[in-house]
C-alpha atoms as a PDB file:
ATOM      1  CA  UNK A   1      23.413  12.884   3.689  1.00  0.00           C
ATOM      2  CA  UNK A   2      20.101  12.935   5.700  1.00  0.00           C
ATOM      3  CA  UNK A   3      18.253   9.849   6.191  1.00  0.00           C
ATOM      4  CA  UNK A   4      15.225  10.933   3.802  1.00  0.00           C
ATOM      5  CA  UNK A   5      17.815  11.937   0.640  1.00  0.00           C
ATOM      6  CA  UNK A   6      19.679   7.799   1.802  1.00  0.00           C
ATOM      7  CA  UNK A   7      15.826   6.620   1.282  1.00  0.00           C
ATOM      8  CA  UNK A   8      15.292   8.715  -1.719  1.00  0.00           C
ATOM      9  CA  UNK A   9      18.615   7.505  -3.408  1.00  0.00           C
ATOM     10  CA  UNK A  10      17.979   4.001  -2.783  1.00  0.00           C
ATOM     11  CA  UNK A  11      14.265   4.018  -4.275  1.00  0.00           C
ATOM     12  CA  UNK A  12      16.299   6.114  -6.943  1.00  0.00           C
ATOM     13  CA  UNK A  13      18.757   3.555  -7.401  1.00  0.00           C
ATOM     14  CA  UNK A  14      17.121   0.456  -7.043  1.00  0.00           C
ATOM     15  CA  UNK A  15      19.143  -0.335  -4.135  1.00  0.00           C
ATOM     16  CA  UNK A  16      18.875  -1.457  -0.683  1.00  0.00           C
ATOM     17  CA  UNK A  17      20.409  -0.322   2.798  1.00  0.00           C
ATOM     18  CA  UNK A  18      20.643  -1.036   6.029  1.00  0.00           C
ATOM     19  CA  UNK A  19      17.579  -0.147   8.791  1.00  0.00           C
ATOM     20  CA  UNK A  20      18.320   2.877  10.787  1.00  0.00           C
ATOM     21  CA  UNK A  21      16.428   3.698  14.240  1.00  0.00           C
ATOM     22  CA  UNK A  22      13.839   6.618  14.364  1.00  0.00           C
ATOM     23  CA  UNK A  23      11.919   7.716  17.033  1.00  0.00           C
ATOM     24  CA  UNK A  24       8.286   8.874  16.249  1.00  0.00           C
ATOM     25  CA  UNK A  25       9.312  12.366  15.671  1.00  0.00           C
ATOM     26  CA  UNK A  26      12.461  11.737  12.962  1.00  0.00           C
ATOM     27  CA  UNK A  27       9.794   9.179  11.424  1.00  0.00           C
ATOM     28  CA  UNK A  28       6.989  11.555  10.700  1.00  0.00           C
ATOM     29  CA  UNK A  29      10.053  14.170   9.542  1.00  0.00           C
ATOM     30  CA  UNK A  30      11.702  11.379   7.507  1.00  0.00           C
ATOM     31  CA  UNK A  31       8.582  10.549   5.542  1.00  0.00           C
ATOM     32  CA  UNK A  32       7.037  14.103   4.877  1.00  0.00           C
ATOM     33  CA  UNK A  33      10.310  14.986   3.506  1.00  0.00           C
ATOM     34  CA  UNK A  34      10.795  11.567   1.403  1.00  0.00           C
ATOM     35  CA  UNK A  35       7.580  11.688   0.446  1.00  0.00           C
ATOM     36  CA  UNK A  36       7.366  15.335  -0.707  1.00  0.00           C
ATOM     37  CA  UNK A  37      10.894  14.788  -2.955  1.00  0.00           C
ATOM     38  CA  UNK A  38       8.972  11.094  -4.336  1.00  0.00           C
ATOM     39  CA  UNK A  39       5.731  13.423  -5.428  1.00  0.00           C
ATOM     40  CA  UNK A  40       7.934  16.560  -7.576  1.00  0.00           C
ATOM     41  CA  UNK A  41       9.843  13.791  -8.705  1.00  0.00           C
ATOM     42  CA  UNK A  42       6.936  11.323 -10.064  1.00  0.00           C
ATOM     43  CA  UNK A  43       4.039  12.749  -9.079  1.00  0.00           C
ATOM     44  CA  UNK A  44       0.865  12.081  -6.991  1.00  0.00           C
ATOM     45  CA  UNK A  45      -0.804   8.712  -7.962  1.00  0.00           C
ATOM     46  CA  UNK A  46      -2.570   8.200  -4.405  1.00  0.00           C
ATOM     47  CA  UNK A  47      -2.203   7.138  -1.091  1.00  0.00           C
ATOM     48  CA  UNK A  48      -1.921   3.082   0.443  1.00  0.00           C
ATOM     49  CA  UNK A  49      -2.919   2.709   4.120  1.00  0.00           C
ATOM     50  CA  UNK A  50      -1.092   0.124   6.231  1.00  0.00           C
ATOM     51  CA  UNK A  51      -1.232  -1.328   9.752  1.00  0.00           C
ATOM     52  CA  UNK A  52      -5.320  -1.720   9.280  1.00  0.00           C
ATOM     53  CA  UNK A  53      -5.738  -4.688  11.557  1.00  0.00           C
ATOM     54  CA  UNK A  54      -5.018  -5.100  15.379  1.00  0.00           C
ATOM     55  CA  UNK A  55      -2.946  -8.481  13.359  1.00  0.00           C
ATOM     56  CA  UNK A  56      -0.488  -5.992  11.555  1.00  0.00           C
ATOM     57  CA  UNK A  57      -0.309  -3.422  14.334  1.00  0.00           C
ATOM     58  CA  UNK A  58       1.086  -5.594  17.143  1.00  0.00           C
ATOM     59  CA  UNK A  59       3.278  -7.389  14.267  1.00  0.00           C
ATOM     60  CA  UNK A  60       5.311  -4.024  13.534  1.00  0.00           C
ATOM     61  CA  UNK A  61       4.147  -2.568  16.848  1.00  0.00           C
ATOM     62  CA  UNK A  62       2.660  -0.066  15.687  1.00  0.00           C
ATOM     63  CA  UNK A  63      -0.319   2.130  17.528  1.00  0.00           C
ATOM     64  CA  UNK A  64      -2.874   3.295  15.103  1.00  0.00           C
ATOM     65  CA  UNK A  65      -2.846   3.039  11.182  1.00  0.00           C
ATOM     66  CA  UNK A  66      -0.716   5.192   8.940  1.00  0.00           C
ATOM     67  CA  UNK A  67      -0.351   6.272   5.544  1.00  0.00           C
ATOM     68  CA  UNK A  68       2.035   6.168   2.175  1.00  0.00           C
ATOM     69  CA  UNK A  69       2.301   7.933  -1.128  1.00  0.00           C
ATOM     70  CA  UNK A  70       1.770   6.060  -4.131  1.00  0.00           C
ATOM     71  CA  UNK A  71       3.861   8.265  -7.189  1.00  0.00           C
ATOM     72  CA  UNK A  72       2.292   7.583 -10.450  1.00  0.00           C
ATOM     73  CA  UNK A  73       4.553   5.297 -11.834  1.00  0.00           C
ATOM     74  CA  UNK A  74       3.984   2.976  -8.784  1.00  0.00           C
ATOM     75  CA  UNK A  75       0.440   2.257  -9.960  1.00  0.00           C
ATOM     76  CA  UNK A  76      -0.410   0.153 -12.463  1.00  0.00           C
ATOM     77  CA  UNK A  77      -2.923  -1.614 -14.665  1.00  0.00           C
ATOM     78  CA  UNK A  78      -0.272  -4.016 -17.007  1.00  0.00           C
ATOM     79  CA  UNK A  79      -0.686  -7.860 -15.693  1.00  0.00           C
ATOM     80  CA  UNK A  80       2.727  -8.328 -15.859  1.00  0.00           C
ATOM     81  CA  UNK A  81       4.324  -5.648 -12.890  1.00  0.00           C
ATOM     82  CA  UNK A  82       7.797  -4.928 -12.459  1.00  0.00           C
ATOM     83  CA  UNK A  83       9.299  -5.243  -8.953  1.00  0.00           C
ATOM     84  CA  UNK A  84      11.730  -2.692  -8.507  1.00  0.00           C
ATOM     85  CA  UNK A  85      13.464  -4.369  -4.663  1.00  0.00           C
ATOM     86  CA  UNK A  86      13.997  -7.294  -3.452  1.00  0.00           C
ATOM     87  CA  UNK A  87      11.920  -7.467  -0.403  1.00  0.00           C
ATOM     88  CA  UNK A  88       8.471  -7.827  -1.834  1.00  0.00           C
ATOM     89  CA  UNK A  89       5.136  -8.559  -0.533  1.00  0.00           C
ATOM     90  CA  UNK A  90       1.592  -8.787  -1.728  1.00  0.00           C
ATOM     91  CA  UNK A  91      -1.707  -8.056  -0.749  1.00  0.00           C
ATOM     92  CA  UNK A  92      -4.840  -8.013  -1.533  1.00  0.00           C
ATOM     93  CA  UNK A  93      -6.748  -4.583  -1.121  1.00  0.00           C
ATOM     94  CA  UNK A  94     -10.371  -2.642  -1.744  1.00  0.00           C
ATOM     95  CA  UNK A  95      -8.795   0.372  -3.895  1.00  0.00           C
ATOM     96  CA  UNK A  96     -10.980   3.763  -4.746  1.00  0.00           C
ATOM     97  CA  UNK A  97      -9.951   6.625  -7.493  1.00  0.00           C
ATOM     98  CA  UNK A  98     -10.783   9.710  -4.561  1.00  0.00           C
ATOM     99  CA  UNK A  99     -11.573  12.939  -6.949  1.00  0.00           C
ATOM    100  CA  UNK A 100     -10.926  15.844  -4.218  1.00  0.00           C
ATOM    101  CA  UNK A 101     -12.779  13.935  -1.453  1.00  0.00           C
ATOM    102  CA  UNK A 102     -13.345  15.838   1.339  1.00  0.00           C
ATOM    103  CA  UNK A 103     -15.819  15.565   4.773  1.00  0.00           C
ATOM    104  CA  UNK A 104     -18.290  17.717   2.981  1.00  0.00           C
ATOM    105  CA  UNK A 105     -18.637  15.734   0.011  1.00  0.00           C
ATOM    106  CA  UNK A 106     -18.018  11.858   0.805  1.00  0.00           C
ATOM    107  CA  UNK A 107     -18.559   9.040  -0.059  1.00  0.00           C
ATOM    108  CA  UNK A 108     -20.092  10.828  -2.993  1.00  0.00           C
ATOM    109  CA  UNK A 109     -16.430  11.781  -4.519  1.00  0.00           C
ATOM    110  CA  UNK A 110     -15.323   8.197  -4.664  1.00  0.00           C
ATOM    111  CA  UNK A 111     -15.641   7.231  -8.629  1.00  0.00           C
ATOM    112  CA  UNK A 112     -14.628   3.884  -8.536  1.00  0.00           C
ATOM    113  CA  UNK A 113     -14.280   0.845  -6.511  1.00  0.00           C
ATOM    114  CA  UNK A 114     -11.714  -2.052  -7.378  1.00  0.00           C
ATOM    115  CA  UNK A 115     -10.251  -5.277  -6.192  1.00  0.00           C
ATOM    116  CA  UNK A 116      -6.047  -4.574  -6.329  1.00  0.00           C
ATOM    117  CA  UNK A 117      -3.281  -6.220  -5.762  1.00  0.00           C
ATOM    118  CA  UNK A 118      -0.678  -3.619  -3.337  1.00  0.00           C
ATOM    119  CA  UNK A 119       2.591  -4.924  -3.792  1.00  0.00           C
ATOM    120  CA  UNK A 120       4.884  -3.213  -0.547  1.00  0.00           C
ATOM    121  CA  UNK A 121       8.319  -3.430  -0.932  1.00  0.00           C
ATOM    122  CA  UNK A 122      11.110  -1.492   1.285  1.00  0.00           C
ATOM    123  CA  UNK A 123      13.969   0.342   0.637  1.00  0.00           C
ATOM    124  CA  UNK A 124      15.624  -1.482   3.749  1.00  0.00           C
ATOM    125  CA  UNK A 125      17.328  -4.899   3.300  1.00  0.00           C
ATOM    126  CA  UNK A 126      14.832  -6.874   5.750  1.00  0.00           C
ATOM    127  CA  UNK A 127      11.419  -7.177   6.706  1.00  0.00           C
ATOM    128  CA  UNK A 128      12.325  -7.080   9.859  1.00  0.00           C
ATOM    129  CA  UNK A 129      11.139  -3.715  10.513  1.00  0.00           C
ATOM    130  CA  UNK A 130       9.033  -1.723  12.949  1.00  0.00           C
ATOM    131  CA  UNK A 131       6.191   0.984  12.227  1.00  0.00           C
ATOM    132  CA  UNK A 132       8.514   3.829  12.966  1.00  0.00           C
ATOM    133  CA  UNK A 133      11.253   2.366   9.962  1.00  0.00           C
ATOM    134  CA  UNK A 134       8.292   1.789   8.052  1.00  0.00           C
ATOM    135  CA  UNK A 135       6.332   4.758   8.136  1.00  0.00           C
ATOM    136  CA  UNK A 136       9.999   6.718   7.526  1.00  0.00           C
ATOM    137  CA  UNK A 137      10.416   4.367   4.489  1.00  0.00           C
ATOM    138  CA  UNK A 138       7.206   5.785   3.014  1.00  0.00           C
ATOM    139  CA  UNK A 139       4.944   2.881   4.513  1.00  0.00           C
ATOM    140  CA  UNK A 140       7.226   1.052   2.012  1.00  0.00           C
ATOM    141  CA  UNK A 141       4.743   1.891  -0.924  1.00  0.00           C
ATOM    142  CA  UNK A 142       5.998  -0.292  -3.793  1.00  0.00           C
ATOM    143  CA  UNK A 143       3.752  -1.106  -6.783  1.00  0.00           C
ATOM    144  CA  UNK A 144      -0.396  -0.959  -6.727  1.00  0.00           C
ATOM    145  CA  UNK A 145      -1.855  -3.140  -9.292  1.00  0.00           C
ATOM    146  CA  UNK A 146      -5.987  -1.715 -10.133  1.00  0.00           C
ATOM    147  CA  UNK A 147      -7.897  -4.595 -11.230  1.00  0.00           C
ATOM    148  CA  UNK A 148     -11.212  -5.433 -12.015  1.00  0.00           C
ATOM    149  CA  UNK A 149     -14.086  -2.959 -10.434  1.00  0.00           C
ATOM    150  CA  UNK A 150     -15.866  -4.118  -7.811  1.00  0.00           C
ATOM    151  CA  UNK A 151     -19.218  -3.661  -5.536  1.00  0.00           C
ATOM    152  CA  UNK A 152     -18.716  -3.595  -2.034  1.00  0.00           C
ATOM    153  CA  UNK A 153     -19.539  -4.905   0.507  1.00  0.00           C
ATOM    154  CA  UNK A 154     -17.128  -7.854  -0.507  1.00  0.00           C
ATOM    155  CA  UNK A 155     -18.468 -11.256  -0.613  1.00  0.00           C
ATOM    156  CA  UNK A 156     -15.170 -13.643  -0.855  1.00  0.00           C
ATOM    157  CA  UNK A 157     -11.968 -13.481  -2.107  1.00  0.00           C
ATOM    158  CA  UNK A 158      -9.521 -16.067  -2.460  1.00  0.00           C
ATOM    159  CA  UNK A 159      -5.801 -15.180  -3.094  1.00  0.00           C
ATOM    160  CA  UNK A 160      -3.600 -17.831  -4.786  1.00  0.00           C
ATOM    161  CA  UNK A 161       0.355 -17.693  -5.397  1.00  0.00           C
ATOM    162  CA  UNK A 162       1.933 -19.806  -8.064  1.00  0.00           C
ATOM    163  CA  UNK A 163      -1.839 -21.677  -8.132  1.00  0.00           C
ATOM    164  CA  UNK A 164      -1.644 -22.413  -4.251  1.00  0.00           C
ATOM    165  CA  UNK A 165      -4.244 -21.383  -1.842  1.00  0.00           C
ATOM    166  CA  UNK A 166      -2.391 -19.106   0.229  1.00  0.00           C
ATOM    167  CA  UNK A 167      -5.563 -16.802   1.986  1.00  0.00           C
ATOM    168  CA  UNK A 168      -9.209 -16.131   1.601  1.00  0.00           C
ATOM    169  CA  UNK A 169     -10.946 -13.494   3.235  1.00  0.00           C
ATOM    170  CA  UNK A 170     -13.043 -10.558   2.982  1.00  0.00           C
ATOM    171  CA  UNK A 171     -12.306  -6.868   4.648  1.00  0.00           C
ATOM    172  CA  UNK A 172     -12.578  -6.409   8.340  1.00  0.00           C
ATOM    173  CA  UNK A 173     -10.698  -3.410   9.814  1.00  0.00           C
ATOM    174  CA  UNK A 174      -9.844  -1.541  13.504  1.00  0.00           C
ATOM    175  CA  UNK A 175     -12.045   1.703  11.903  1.00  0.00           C
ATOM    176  CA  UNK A 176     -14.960  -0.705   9.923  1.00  0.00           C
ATOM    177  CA  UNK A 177     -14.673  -1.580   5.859  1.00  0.00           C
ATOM    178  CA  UNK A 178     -12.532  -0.163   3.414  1.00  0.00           C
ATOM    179  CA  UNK A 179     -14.776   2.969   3.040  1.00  0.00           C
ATOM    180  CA  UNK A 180     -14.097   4.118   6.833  1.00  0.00           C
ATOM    181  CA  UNK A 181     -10.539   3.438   6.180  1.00  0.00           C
ATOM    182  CA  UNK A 182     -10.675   6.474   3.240  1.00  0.00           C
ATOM    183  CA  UNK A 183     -12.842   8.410   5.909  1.00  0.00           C
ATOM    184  CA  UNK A 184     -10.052   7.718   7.912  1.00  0.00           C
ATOM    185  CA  UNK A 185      -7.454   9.673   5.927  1.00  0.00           C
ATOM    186  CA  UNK A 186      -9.377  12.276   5.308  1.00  0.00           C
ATOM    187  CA  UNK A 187      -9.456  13.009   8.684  1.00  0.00           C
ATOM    188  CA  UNK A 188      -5.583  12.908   8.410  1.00  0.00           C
ATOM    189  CA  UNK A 189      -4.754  15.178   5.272  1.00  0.00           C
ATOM    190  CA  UNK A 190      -8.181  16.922   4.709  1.00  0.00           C
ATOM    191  CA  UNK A 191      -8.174  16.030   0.997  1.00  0.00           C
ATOM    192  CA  UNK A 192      -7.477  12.733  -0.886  1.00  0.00           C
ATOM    193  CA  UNK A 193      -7.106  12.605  -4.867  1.00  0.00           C
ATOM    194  CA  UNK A 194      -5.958   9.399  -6.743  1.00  0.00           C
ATOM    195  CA  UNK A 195      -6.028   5.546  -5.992  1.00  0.00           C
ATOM    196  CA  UNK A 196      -6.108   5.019  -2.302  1.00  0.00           C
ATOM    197  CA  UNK A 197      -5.285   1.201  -1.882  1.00  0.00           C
ATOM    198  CA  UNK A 198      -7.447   1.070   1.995  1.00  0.00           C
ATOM    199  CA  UNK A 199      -5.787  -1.600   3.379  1.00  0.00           C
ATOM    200  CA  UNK A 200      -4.736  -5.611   3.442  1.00  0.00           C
ATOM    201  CA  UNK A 201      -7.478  -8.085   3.932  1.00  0.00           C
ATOM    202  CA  UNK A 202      -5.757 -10.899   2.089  1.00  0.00           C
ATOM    203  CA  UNK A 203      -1.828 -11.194   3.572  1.00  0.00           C
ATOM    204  CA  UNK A 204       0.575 -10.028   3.087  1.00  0.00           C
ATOM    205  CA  UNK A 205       2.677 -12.391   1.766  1.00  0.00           C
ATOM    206  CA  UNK A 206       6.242 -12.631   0.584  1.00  0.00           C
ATOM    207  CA  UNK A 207       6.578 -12.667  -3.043  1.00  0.00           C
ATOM    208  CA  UNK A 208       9.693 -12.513  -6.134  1.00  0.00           C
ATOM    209  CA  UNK A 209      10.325 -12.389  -9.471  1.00  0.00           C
ATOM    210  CA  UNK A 210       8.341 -14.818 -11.296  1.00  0.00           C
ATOM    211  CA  UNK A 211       5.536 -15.505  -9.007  1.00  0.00           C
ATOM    212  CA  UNK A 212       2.196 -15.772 -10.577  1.00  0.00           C
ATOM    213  CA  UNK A 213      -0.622 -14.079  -8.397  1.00  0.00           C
ATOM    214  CA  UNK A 214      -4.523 -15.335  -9.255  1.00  0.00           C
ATOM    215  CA  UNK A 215      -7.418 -13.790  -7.455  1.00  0.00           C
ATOM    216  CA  UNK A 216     -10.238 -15.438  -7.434  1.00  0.00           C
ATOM    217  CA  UNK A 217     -14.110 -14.739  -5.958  1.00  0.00           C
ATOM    218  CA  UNK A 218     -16.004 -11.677  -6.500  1.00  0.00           C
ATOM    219  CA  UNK A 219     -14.086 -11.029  -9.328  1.00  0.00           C
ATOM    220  CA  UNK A 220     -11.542 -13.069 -11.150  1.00  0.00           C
ATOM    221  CA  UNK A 221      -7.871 -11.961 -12.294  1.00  0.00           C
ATOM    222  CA  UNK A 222      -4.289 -13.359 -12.732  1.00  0.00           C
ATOM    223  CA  UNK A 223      -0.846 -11.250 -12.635  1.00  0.00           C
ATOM    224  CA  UNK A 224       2.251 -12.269 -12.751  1.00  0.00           C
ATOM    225  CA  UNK A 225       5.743 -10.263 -11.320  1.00  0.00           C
ATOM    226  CA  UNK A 226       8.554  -9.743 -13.564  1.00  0.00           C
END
């Protein structure tokens, strides 16, 4: 079995396995293929973009930002989200609905602008991972959770786990705001359609079962992971 049907069984399965190396070439190979099988399976929901910080880059030493596929069922509006793996995190992320945006006709074909919750979670049995594993693994694209809409530019944002101040913050990224970050993928797929979660500002953190997330600032929600 090929190392994109092992990653495909395990999201499949709700199971996790141990990391395997990649090199930059298997990676990209690994993902398109995962990726591809994860879309005719569940279909396109969107896109999440990872390693937006030189912070996140240099932690999974990685050299320029890089992409995921969110399937529909990974996105979600219910307050109370399923986690389907073990190895969880959560973030707080600027998240657009893209209808067929393009160079030509951006920022014009973004149709809304939210405040999420991205909720990364790996098909591997540790975090500790590098970009390569990670991008092979999908960018570990878990669940997205849309919440309230939102004007940009952000103001403040506070991000609270189990009512415990755990990060405030507003976006600040290698490529500019959360808008340049969309601009961004463009410029790497040539059209973007669905929720595109544009990147951590707030974490990430590790989260479980049972954790209650509250965000609080420009606008004000509370989930909770089941």
């Amino acid at each position: 079995m090929d190392k994109a049907d092992l990653l495909f069984n395990a999201y499949k399965s709700r199971k996790e396995i141990e990391p395997f190396e990649v090199n930059e070439k298997e990676a990209e190979e690994i993902f398109k293929k995962f990726s591809s099988i994860l879309v005719e399976e569940e279909g396109l929901g969107g896109y999440k973009i990872s390693l937006v910080t030189r912070e996140h880059l240099k932690r999974f030493h990685g050299k320029e930002p890089m992409y995921g596929i969110l399937t529909k069922p990974m996105i979600t509006s219910d307050k109370e989200i399923e986690l389907w793996f073990n190895h969880n995190f959560a973030e707080v992320e600027v998240v657009f609905f893209a209808d067929s945006c393009r160079n030509d006709n951006f920022p014009q074909c973004i149709k809304e602008t939210r405040l999420g919750v991205e909720l990364p979670a790996t098909r591997f049995n540790t975090w500790n991972l590098n970009a390569l594993q990670l991008k092979a693994d999908d960018s570990a694209a878990g669940r997205l959770y849309i919440g309230e809409q939102v004007s940009l530019p952000i103001k403040g944002v506070e991000m609270l786990i189990n009512d415990k101040l755990v990060g405030r913050g507003v976006p600040s990224f290698i490529y500019g705001g959360p808008v340049d970050m969309v601009r961004w993928l463009i410029s790497k797929i040539g059209e973007v359609n669905g929720y595109v979660s544009s990147g951590v500002f707030i974490g990430p953190f590790e989260v479980k079962k049972g954790d209650k997330i509250t965000i609080l600032g420009d606008v004000n929600f509370e989930i909770k992971l089941v």
